[in-house]
PDB file of N, CA and C in Angstrom:
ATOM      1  N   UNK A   1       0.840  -1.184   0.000  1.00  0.00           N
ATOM      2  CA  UNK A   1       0.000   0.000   0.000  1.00  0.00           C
ATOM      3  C   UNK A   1       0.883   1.244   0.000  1.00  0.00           C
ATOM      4  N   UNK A   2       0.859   1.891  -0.997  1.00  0.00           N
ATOM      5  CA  UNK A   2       1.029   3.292  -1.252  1.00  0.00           C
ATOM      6  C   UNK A   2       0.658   4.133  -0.735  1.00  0.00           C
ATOM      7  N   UNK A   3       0.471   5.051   0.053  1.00  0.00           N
ATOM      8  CA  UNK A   3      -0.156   5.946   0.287  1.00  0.00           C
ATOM      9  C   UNK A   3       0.147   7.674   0.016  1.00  0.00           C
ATOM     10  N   UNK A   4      -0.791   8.350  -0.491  1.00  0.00           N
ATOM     11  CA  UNK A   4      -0.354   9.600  -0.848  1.00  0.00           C
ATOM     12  C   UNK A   4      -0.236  10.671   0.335  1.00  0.00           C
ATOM     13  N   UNK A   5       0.656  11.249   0.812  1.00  0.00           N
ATOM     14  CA  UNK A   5       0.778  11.991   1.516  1.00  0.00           C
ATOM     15  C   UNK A   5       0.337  13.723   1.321  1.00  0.00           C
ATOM     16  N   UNK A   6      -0.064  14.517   1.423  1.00  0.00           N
ATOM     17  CA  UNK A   6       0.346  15.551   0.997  1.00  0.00           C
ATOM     18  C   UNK A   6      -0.004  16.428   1.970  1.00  0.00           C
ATOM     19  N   UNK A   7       0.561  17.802   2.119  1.00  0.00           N
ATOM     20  CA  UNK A   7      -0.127  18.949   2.755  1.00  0.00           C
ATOM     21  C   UNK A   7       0.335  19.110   3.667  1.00  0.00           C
ATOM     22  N   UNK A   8       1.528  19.039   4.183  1.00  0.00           N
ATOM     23  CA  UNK A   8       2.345  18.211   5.308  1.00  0.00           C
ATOM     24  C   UNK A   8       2.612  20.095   6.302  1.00  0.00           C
ATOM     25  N   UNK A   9       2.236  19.375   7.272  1.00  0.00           N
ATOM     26  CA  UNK A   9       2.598  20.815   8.008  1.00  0.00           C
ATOM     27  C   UNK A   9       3.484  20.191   9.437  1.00  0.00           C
ATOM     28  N   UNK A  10       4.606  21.432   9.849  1.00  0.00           N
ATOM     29  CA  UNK A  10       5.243  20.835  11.236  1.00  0.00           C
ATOM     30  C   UNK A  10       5.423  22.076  12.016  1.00  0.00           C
ATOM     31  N   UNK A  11       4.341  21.847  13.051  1.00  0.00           N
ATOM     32  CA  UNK A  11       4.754  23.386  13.946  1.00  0.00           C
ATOM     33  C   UNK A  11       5.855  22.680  15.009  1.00  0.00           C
ATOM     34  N   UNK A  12       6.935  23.142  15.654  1.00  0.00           N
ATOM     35  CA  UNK A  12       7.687  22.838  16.452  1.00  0.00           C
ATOM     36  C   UNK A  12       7.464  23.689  17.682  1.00  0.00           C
ATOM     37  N   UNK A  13       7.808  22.801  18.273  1.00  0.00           N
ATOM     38  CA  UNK A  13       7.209  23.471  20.078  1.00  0.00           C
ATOM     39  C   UNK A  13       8.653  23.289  21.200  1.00  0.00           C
ATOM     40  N   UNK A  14       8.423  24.232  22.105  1.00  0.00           N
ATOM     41  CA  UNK A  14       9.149  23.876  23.335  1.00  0.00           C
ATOM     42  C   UNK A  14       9.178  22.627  23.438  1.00  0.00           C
ATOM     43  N   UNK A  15      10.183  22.201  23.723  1.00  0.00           N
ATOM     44  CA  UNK A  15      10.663  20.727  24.280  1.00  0.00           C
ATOM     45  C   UNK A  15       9.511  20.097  25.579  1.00  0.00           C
ATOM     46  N   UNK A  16       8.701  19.308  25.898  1.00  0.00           N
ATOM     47  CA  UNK A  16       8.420  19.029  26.643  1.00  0.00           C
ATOM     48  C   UNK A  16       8.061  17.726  26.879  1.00  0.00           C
ATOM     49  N   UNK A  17       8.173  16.687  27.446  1.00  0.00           N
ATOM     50  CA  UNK A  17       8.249  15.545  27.662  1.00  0.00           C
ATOM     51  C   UNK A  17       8.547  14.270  26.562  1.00  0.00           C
ATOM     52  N   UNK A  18       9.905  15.342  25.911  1.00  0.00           N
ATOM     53  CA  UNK A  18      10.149  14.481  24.422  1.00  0.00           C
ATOM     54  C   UNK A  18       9.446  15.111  23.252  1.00  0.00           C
ATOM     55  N   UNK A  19       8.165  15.299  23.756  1.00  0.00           N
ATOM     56  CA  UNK A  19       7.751  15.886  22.348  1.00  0.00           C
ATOM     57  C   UNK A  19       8.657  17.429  21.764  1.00  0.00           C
ATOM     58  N   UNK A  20       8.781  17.771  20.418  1.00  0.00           N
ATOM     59  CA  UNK A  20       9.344  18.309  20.072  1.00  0.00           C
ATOM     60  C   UNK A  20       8.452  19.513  19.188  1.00  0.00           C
ATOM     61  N   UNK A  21       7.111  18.769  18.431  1.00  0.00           N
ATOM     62  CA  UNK A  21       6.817  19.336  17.187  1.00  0.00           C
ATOM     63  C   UNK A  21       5.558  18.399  17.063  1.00  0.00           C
ATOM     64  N   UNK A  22       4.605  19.341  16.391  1.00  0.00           N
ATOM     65  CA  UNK A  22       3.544  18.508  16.315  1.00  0.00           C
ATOM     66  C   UNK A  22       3.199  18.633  14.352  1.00  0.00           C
ATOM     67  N   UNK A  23       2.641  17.626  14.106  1.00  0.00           N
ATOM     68  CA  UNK A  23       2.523  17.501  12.586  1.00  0.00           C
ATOM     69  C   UNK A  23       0.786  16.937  12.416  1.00  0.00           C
ATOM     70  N   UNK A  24       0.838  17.822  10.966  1.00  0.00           N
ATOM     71  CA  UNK A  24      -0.652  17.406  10.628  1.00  0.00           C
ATOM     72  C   UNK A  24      -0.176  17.088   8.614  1.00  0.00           C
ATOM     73  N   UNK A  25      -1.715  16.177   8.151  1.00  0.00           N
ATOM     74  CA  UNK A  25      -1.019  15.995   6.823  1.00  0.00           C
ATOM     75  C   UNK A  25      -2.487  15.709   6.191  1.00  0.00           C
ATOM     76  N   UNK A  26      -2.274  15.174   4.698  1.00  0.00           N
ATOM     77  CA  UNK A  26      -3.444  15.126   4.116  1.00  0.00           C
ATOM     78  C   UNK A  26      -3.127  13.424   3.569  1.00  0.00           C
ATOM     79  N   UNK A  27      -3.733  12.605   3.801  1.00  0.00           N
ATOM     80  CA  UNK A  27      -3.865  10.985   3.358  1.00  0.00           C
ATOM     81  C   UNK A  27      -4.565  10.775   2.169  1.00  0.00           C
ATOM     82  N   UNK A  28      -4.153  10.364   1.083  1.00  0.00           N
ATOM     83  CA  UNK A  28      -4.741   9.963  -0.083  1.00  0.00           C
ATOM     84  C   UNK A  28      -5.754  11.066  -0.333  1.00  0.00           C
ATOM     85  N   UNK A  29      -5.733  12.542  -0.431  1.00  0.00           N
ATOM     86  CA  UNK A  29      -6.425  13.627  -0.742  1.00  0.00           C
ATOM     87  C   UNK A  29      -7.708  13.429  -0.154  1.00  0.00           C
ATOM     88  N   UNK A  30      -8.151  12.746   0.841  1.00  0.00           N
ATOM     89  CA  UNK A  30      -9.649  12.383   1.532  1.00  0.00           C
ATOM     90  C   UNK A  30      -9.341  12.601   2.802  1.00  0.00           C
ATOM     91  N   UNK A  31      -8.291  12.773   3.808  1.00  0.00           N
ATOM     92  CA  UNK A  31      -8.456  12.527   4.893  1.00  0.00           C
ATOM     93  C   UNK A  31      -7.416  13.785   5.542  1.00  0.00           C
ATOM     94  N   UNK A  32      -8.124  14.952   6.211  1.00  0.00           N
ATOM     95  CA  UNK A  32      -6.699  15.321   7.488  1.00  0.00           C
ATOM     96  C   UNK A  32      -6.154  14.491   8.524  1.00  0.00           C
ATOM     97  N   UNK A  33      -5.482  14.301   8.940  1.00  0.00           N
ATOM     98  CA  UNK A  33      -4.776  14.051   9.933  1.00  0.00           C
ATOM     99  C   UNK A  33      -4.197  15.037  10.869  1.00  0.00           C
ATOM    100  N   UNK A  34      -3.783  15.190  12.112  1.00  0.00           N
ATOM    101  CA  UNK A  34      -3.689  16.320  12.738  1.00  0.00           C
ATOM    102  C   UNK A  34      -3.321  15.845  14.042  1.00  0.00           C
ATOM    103  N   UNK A  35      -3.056  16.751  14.792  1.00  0.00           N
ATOM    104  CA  UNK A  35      -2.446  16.530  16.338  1.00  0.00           C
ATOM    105  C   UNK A  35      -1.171  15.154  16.993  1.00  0.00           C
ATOM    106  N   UNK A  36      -0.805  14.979  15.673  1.00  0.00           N
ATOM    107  CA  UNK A  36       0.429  14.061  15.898  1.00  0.00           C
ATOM    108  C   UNK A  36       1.816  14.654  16.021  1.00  0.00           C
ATOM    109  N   UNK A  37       1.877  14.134  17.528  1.00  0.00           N
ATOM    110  CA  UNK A  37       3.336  14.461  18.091  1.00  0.00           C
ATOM    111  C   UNK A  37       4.825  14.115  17.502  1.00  0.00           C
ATOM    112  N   UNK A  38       5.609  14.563  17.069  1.00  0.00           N
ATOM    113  CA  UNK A  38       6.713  14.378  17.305  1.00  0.00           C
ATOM    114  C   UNK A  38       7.818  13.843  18.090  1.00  0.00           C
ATOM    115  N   UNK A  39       8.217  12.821  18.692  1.00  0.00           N
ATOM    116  CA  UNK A  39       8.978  12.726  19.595  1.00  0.00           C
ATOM    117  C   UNK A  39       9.749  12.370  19.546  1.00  0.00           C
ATOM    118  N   UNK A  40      10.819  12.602  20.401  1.00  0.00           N
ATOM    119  CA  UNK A  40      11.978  12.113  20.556  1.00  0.00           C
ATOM    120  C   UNK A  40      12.366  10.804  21.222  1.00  0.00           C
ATOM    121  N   UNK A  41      13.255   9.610  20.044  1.00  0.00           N
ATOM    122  CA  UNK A  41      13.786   8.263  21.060  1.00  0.00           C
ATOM    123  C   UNK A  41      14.622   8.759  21.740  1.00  0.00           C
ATOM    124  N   UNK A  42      14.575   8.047  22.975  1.00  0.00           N
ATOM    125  CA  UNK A  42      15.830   8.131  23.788  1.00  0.00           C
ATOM    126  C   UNK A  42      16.859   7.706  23.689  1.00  0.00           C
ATOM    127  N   UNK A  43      16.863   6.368  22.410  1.00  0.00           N
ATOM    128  CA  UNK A  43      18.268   5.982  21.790  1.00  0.00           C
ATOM    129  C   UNK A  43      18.515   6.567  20.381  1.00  0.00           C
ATOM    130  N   UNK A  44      17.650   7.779  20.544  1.00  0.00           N
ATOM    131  CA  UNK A  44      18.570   8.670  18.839  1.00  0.00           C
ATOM    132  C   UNK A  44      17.057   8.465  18.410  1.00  0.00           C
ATOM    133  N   UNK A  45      17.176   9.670  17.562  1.00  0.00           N
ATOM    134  CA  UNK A  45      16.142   9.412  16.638  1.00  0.00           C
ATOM    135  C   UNK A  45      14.466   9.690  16.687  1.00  0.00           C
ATOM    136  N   UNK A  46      13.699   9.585  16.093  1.00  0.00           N
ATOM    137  CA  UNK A  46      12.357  10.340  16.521  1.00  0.00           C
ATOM    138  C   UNK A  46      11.241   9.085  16.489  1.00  0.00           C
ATOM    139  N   UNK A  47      10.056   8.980  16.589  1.00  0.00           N
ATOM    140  CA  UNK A  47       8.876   8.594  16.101  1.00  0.00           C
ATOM    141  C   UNK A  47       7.430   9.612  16.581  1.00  0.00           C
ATOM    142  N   UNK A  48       6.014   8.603  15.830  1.00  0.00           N
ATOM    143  CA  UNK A  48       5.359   9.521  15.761  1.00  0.00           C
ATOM    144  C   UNK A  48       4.304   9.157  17.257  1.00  0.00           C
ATOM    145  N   UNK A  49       3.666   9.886  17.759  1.00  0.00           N
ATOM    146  CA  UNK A  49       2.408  10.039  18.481  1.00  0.00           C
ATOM    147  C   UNK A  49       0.652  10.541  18.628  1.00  0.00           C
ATOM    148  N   UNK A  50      -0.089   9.353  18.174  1.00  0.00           N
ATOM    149  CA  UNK A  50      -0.751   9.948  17.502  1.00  0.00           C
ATOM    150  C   UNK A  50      -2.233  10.083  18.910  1.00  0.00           C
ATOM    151  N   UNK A  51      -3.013  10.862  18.353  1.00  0.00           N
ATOM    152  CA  UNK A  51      -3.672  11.667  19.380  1.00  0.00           C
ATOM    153  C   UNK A  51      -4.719  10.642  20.129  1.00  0.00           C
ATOM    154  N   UNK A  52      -4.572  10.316  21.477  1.00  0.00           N
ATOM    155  CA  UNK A  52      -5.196  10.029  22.467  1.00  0.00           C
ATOM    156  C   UNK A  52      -6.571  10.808  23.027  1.00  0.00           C
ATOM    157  N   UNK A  53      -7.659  10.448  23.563  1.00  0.00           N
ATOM    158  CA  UNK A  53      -8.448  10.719  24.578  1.00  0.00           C
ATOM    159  C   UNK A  53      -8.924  10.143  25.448  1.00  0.00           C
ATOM    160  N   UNK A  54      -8.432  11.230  26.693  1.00  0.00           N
ATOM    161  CA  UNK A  54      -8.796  10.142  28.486  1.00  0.00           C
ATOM    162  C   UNK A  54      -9.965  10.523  29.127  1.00  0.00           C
ATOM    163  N   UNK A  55     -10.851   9.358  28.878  1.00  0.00           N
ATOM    164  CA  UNK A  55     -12.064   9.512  29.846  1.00  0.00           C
ATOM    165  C   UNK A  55     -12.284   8.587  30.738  1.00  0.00           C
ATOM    166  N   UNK A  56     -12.084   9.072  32.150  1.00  0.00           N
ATOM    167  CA  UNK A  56     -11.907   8.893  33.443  1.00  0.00           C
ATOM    168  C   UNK A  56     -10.087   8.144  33.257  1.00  0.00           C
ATOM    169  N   UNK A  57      -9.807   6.926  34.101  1.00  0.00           N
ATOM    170  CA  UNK A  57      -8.279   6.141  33.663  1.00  0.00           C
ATOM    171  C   UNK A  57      -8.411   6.224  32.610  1.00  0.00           C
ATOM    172  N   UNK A  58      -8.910   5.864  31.843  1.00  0.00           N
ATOM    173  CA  UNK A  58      -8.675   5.153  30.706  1.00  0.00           C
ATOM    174  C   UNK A  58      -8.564   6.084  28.998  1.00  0.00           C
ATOM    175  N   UNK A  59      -7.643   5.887  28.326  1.00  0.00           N
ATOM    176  CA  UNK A  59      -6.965   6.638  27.023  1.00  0.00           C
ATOM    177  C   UNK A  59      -7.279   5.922  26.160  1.00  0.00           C
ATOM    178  N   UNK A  60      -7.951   6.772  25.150  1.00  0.00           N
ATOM    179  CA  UNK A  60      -9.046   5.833  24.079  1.00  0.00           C
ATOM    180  C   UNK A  60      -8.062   6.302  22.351  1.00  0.00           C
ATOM    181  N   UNK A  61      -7.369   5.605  21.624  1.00  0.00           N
ATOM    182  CA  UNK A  61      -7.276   5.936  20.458  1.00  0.00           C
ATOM    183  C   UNK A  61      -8.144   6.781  19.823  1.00  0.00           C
ATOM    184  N   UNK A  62      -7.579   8.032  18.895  1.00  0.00           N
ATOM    185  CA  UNK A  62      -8.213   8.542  18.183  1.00  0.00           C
ATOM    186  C   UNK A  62      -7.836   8.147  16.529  1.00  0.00           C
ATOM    187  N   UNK A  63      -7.099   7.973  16.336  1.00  0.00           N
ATOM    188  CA  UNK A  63      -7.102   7.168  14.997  1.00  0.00           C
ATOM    189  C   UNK A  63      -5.478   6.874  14.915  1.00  0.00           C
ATOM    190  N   UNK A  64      -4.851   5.847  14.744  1.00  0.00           N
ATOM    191  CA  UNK A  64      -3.465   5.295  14.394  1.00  0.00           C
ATOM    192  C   UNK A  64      -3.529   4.663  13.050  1.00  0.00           C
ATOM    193  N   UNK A  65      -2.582   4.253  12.447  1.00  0.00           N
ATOM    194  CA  UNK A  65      -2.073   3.300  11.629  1.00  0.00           C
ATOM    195  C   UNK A  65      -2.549   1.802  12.187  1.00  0.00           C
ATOM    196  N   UNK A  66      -3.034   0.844  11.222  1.00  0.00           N
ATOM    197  CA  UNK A  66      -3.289  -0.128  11.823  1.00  0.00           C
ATOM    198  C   UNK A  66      -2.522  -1.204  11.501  1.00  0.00           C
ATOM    199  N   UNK A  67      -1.366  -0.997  10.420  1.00  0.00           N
ATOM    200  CA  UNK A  67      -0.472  -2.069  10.230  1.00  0.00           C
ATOM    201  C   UNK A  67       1.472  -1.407  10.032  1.00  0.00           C
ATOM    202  N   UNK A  68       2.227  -1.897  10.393  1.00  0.00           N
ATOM    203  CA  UNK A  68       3.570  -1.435  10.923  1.00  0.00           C
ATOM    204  C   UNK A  68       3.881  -1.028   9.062  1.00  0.00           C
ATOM    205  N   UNK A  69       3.520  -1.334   8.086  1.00  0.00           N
ATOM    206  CA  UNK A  69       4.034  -0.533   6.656  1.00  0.00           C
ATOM    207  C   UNK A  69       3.622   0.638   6.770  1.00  0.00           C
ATOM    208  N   UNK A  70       2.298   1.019   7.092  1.00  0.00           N
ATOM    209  CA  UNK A  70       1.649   1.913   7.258  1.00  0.00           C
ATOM    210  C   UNK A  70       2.289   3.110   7.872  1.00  0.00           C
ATOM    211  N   UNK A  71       2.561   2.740   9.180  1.00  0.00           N
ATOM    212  CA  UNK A  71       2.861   3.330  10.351  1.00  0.00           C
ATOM    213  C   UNK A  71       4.298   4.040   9.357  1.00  0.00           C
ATOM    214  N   UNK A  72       5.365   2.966   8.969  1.00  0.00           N
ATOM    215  CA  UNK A  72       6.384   2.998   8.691  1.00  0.00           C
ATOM    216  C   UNK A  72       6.408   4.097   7.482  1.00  0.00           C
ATOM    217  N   UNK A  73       5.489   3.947   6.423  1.00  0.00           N
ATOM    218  CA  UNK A  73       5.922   4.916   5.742  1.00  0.00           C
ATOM    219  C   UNK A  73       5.314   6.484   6.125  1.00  0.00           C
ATOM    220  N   UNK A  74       4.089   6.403   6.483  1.00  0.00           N
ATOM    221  CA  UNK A  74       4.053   7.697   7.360  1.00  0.00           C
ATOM    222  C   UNK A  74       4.950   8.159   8.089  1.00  0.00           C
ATOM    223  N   UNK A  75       5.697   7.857   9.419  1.00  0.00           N
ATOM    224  CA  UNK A  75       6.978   8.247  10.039  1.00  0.00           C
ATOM    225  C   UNK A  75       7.749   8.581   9.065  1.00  0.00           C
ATOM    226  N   UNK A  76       8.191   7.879   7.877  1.00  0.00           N
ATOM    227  CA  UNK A  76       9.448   8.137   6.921  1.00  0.00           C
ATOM    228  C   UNK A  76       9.312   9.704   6.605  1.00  0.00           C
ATOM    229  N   UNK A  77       7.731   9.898   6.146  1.00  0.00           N
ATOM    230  CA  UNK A  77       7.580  11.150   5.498  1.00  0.00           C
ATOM    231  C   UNK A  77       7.617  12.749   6.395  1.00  0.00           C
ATOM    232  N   UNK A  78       6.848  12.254   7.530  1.00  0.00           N
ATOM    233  CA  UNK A  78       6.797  12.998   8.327  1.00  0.00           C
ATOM    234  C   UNK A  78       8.120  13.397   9.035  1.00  0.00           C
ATOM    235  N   UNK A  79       8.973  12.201   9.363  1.00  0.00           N
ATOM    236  CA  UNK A  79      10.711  12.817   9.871  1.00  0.00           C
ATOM    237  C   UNK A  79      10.930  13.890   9.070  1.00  0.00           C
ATOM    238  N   UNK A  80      10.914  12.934   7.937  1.00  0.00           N
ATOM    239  CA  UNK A  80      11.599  13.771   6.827  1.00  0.00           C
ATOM    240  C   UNK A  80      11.530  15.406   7.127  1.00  0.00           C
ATOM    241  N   UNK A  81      10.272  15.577   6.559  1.00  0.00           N
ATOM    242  CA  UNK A  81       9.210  16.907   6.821  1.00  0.00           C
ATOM    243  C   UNK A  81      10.175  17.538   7.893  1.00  0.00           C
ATOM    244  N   UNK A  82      10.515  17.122   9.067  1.00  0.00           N
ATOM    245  CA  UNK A  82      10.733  17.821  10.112  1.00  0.00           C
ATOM    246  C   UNK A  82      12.108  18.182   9.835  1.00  0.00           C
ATOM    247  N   UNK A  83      12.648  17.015   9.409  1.00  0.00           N
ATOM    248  CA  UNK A  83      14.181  17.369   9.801  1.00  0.00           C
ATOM    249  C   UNK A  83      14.210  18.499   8.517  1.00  0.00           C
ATOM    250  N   UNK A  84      13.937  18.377   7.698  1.00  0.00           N
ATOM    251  CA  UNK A  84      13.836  19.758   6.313  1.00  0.00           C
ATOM    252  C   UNK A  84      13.538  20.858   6.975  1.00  0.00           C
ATOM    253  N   UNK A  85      12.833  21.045   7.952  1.00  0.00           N
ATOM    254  CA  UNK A  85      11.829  22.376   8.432  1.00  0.00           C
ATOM    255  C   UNK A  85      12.820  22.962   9.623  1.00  0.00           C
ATOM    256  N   UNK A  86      13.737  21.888  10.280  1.00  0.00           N
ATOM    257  CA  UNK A  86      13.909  22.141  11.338  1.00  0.00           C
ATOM    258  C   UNK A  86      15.941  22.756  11.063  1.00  0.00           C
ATOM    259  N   UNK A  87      15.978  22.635   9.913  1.00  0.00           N
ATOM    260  CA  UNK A  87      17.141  23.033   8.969  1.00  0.00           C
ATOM    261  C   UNK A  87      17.109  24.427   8.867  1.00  0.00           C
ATOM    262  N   UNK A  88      16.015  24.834   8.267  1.00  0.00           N
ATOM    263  CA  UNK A  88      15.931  26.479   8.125  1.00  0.00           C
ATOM    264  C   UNK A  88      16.785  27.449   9.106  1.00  0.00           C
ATOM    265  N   UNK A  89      17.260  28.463   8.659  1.00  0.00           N
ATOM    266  CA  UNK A  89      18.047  29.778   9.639  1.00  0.00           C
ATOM    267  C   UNK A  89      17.508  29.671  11.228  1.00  0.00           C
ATOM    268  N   UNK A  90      15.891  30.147  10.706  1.00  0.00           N
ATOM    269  CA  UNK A  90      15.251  30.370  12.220  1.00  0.00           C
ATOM    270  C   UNK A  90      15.223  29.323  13.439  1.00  0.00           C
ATOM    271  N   UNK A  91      15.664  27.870  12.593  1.00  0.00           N
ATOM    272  CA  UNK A  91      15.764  26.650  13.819  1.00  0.00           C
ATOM    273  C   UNK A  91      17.757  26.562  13.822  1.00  0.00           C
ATOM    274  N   UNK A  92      18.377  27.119  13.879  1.00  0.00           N
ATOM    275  CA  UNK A  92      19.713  26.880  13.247  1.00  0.00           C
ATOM    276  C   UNK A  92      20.303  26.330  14.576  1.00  0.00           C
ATOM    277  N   UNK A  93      19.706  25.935  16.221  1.00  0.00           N
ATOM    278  CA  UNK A  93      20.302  25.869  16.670  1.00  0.00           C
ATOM    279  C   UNK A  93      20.338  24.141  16.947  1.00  0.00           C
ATOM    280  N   UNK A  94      19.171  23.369  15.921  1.00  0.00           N
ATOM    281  CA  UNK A  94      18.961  21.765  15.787  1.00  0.00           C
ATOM    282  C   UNK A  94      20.172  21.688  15.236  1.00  0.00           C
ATOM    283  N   UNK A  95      20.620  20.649  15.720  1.00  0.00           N
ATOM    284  CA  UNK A  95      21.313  19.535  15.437  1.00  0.00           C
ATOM    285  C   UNK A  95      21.043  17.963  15.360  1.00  0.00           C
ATOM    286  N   UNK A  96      21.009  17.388  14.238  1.00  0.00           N
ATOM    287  CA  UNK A  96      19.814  15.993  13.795  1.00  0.00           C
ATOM    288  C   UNK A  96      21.123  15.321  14.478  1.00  0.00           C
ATOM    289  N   UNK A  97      22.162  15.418  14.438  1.00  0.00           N
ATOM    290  CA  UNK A  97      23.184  14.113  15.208  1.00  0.00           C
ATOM    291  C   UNK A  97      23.043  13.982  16.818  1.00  0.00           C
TER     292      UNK A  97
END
């Protein structure tokens, strides 16, 4: 499965519990996507977080990837996205190593 990406947006945020930057995108020209975190691994490197809701304990999926290609090529695109964005003058003080 292919999937078309487009429309790709990455606001970057204060550092706070790993998260870095939040990203929204457009799926096969039918679908937004939105409120997916950015985060940082703790052994290098990023993945994605996608938006939760907690009613009472309990944290209910709001929509994920449902198979690891999926997942996988979304992350690919979306790093990407970031690390390009996060290159610019105004972020000059990232360093991707």
């Amino acid at each position: 499965m292919i999937s078309y990406i487009s429309e790709i947006q990455i606001i970057p945020v204060k550092p706070k519990a790993g998260i870095i930057a939040f990203a929204s995108f457009v799926l096969n020209k039918d679908l937004f996507l939105g409120s997916i975190a950015v985060v940082t691994r703790p052994t290098g490197g990023f993945r994605l977080l996608y938006p939760t809701h907690k009613s009472g304990t309990k944290n209910f999926s709001i929509y994920h990837p449902i198979n690891k290609k999926c997942a996988q090529e979304i992350e690919n695109v979306i790093i990407k996205k970031f690390e390009e964005v996060m290159t610019h003058d105004r972020y000059s003080c990232y360093d991707p190593s």
